[in-house]
Protein backbone atom coordinates (compact mmCIF):
# COMPACT_ATOMS: atom_id res chain seq x y z
CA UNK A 1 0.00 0.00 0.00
CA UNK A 2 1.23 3.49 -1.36
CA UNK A 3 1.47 6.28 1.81
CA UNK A 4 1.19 9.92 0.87
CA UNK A 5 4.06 11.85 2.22
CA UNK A 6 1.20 14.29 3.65
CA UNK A 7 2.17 12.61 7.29
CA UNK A 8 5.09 11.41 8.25
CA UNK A 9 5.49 8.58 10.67
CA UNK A 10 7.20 9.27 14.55
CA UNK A 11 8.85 6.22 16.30
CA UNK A 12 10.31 6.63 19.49
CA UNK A 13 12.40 3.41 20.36
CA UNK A 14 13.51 2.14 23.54
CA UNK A 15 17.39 1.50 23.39
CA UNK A 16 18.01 -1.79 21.61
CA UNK A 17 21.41 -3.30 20.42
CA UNK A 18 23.41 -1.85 17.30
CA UNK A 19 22.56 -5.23 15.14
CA UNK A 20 18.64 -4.35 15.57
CA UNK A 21 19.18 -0.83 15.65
CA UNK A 22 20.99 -1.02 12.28
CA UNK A 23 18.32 -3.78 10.82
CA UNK A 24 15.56 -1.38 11.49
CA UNK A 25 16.60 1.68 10.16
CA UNK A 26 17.66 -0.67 6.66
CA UNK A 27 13.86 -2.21 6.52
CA UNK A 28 12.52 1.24 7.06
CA UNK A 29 15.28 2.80 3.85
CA UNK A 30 13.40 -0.26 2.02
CA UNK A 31 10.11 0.09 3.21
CA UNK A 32 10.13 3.59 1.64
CA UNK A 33 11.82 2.69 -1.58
CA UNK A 34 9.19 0.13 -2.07
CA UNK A 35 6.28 2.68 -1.43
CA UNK A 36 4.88 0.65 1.16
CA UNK A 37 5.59 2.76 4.15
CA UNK A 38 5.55 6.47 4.73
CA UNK A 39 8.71 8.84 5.33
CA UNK A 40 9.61 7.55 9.12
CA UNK A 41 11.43 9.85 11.60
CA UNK A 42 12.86 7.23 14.22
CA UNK A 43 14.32 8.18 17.60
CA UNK A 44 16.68 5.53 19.75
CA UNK A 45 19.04 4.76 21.99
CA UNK A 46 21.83 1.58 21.91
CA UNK A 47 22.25 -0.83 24.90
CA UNK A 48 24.81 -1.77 25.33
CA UNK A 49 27.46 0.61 24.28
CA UNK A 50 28.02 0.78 20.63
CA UNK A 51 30.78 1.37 18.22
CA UNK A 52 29.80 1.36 14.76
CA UNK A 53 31.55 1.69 11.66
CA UNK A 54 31.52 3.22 8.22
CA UNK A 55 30.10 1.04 4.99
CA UNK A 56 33.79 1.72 3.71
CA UNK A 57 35.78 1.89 7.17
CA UNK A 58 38.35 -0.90 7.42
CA UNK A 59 37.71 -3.20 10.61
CA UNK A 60 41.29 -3.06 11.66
CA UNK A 61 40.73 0.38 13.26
CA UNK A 62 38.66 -1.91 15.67
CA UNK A 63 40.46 -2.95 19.37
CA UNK A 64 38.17 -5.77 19.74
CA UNK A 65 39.48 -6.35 22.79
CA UNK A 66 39.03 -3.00 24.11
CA UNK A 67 36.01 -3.15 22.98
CA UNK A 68 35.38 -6.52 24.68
CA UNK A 69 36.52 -5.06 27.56
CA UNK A 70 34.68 -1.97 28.08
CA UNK A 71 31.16 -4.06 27.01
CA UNK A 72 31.26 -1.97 24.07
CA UNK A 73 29.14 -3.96 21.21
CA UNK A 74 30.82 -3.84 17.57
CA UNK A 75 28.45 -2.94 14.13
CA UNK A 76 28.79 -1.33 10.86
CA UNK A 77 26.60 0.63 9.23
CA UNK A 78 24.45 0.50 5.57
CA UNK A 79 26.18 4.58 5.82
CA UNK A 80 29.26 5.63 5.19
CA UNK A 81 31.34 7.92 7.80
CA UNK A 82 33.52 7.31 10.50
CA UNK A 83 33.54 5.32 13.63
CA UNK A 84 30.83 6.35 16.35
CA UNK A 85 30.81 5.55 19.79
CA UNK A 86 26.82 4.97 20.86
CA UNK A 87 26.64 5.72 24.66
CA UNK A 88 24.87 8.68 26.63
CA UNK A 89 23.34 10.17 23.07
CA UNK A 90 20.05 9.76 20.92
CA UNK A 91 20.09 8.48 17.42
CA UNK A 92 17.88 9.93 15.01
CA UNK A 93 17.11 8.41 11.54
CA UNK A 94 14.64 9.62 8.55
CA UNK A 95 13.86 7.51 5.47
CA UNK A 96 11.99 9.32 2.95
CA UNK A 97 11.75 9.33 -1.31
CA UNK A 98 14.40 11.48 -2.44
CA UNK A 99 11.67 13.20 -4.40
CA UNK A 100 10.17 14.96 -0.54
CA UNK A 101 13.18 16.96 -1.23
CA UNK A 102 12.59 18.58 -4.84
CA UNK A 103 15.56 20.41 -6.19
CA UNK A 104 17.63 19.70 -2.88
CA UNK A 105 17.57 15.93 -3.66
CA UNK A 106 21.10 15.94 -4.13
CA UNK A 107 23.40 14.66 -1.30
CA UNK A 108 24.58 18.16 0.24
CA UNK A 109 21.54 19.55 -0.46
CA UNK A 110 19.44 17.00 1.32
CA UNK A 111 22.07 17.28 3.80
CA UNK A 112 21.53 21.02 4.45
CA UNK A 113 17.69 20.52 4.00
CA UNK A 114 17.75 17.81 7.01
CA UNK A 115 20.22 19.53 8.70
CA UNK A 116 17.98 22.27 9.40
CA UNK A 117 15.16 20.46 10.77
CA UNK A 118 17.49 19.04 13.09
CA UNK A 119 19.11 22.54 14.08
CA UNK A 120 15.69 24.25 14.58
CA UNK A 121 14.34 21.22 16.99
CA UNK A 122 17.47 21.71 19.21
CA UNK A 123 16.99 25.29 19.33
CA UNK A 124 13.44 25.05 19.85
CA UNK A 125 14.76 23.56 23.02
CA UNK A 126 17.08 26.15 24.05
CA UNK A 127 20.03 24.78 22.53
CA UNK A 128 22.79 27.19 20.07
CA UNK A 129 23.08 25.32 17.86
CA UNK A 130 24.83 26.20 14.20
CA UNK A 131 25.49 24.89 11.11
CA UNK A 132 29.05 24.23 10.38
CA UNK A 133 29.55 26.36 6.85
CA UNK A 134 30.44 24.28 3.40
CA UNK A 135 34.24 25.26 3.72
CA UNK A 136 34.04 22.96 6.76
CA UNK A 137 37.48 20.30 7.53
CA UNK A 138 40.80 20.42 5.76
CA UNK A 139 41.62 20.99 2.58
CA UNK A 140 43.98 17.99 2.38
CA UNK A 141 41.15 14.57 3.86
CA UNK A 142 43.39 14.16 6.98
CA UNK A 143 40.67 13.26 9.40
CA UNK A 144 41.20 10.19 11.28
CA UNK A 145 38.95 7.28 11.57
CA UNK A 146 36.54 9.00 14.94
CA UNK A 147 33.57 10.60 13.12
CA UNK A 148 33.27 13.33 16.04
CA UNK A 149 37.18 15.03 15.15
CA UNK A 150 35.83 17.26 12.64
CA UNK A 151 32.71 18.69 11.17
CA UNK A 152 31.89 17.95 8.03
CA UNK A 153 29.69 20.58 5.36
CA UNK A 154 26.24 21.53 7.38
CA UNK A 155 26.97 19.19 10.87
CA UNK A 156 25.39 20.38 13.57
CA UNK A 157 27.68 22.47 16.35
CA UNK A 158 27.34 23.58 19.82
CA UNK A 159 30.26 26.52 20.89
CA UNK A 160 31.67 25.58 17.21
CA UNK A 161 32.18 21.97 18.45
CA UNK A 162 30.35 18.97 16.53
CA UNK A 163 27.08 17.99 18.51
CA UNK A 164 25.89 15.84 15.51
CA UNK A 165 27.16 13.41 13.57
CA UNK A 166 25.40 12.30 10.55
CA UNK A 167 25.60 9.69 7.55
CA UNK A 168 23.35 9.20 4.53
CA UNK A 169 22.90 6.29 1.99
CA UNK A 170 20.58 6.35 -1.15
CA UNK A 171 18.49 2.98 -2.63
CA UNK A 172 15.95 2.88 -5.00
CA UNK A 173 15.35 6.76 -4.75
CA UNK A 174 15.18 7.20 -1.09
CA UNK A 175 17.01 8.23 1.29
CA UNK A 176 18.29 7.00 4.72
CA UNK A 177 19.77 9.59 6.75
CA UNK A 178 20.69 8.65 10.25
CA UNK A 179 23.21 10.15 13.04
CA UNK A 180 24.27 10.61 16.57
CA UNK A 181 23.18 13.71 19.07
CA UNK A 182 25.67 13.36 21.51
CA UNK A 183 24.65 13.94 25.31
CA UNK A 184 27.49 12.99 27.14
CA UNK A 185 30.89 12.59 25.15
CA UNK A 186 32.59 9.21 26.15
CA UNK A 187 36.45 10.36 25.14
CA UNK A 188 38.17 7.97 27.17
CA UNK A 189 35.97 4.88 25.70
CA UNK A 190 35.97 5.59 22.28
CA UNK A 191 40.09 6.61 21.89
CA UNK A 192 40.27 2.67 24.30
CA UNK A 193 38.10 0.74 21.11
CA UNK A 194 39.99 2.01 18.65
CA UNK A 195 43.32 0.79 17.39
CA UNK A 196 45.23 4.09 17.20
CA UNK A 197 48.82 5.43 17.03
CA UNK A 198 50.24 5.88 20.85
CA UNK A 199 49.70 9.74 20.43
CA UNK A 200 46.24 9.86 18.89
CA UNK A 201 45.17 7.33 21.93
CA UNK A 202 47.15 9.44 24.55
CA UNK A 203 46.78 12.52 25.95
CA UNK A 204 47.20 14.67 22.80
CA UNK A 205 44.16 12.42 21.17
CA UNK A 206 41.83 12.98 23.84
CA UNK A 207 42.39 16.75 24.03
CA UNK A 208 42.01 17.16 20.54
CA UNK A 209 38.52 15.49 20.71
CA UNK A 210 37.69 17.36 24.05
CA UNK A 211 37.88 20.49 22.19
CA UNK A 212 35.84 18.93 19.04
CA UNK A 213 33.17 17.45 20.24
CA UNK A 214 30.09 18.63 22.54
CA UNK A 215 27.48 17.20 24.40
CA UNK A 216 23.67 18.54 25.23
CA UNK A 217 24.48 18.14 28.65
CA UNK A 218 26.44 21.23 28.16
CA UNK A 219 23.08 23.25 27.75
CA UNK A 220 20.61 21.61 29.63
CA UNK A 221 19.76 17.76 30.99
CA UNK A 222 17.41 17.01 28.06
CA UNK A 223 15.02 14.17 28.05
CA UNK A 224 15.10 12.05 25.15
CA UNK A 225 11.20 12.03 24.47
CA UNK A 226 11.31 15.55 24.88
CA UNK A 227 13.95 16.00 22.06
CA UNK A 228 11.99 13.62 20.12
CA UNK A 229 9.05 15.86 20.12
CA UNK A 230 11.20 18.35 19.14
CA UNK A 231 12.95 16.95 16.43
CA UNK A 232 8.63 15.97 15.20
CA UNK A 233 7.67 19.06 15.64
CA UNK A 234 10.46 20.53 13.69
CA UNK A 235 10.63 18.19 10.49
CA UNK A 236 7.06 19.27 10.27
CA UNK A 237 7.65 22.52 10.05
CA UNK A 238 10.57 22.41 7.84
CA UNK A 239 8.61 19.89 5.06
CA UNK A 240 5.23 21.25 5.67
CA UNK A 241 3.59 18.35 7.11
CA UNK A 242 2.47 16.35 9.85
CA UNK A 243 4.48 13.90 11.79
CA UNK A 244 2.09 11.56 14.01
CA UNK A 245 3.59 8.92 16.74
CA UNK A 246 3.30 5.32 15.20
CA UNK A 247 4.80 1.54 15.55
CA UNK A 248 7.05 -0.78 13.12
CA UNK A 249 3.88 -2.72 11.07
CA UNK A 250 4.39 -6.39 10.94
CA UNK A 251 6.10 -6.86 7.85
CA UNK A 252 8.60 -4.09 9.10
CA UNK A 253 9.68 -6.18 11.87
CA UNK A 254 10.28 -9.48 10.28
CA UNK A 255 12.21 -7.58 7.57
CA UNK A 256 14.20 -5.89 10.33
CA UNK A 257 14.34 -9.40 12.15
CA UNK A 258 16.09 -10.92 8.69
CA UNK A 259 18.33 -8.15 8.28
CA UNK A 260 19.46 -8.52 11.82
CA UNK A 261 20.22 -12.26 11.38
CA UNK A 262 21.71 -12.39 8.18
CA UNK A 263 23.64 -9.00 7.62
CA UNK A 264 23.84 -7.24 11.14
CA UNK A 265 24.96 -9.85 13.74
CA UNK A 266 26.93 -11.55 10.87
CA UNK A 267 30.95 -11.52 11.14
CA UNK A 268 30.91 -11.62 7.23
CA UNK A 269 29.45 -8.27 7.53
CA UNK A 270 30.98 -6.57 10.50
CA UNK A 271 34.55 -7.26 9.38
CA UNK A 272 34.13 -7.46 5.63
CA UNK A 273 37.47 -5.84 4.27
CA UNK A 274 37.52 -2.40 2.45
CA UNK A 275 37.95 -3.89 -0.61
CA UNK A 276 34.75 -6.16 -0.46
CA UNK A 277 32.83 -3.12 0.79
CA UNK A 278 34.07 -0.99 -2.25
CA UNK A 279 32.31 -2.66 -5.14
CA UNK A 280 28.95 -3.27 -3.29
CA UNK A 281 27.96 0.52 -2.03
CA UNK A 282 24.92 2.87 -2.97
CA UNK A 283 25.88 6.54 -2.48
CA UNK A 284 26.93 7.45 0.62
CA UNK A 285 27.74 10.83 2.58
């Protein structure tokens, strides 16, 4: 059954692990490509800890054992990116057709389009946040493998530190756009998962992502519902229509469910080399 993209659909999730997390936001990219659901904004948290990776990023960055130790779970992602560390944050995603987004369908325009809906919920909430300009990161790619080291075109800031990170993928002529609103950066945890150079994981690493990345706890202790109204309320606005709280259908979960099984919790996946990943990608941010 065809949905208008008059309403939009709200879920609010409770925190669930990065395998299902990932599954659902996948069904719900196909869901909309197929015309069988409606563009879904979906709020949720990760338990346990989570680092996930980029579609292209190599597993080696991974300290499994760090990882291991710190109960920090392991997944990559159907986006591209960098490595995020899911703890103390909420996780937005939006699936939609391309086509909600007219003559800003293309990636950095969508981008910016989204972005905005995200900025104006936060700041409907009291927080300052800002749009990092297009001349945003190096001119030579020297970022390292943490998404939260530098902003990228249109990221969401806080103080001119990144508050949001986000990744997109395209199928079928929609769109899945998902990232991280950090509450509470977890420095120490993410520089002990990763397998980094002695400086990058010592001291001069962790200052250098103290003064790049913020947290909303910064502003104000913000309850995740609350932001998730928020975040409704302002994707409304910004696309003119009405987003009304809903549920996964059926069919949604036991897609999700199969994803989960076969592609999420699957080693083949999680630690598929770059060079497998390479050949097999949609567009990604």
């Amino acid at each position: 059954m065809t949905k208008t993209t008059e309403t939009w659909r709200l879920l609010v999730d409770e925190p669930a692990s990065g395998a299902w997390n990932m599954a659902v936001d996948e069904a719900l990219l196909d869901a909309v490509a197929a015309g069988r659901s409606q563009p879904t904004l979906r709020c949720y948290g990760w338990t346990p800890a989570c680092l996930s990776l980029g579609y292209f990023q190599s597993f080696e960055i991974v300290d499994v054992e760090g990882c291991r130790a710190r109960g920090v779970d392991i997944v990559r992602r159907p986006t591209g990116g960098r490595a995020i560390l899911h703890d103390r944050e909420l996780t937005y995603s939006v699936a939609l057709p391309a086509s909600v987004l007219g003559h800003e369908a293309g990636i950095v325009p969508s981008y910016h389009r989204l972005s905005l809906a995200l900025q104006a919920g936060l700041v409907f909430l009291g927080v300052p946040a800002t749009l990092a300009p297009v001349a945003a990161g190096p001119a030579v790619d020297d970022r390292g493998p943490i998404c939260f080291d530098r902003p990228s075109a249109h990221e969401i800031l806080l103080g001119g530190r990144k508050l949001v990170g986000s990744a997109q993928v395209r199928r079928a002529g929609a769109l899945l756009q998902h990232g991280s609103i950090v509450i509470e950066p977890q420095i120490d945890t993410i520089l002990g998962c990763l397998r980094l150079n002695p400086e990058a994981r010592g001291e001069v690493g962790r200052r250098r992502l103290e003064t790049a990345v913020a947290g909303l706890a910064e502003v104000d202790d913000l309850d995740p519902a609350r932001l998730a109204g928020s975040l409704a309320a302002a994707f409304g606005r910004q696309f003119g229509v009405s987003v009304t709280a809903g549920r996964l259908r059926p069919d949604e979960l036991a897609a999700a469910g199969d994803l989960r099984r076969s592609k999420y919790e699957s080693a083949a996946w999680t630690k598929q080399p770059w060079s497998e990943v390479a050949g097999k990608t949609t567009r990604t941010r």
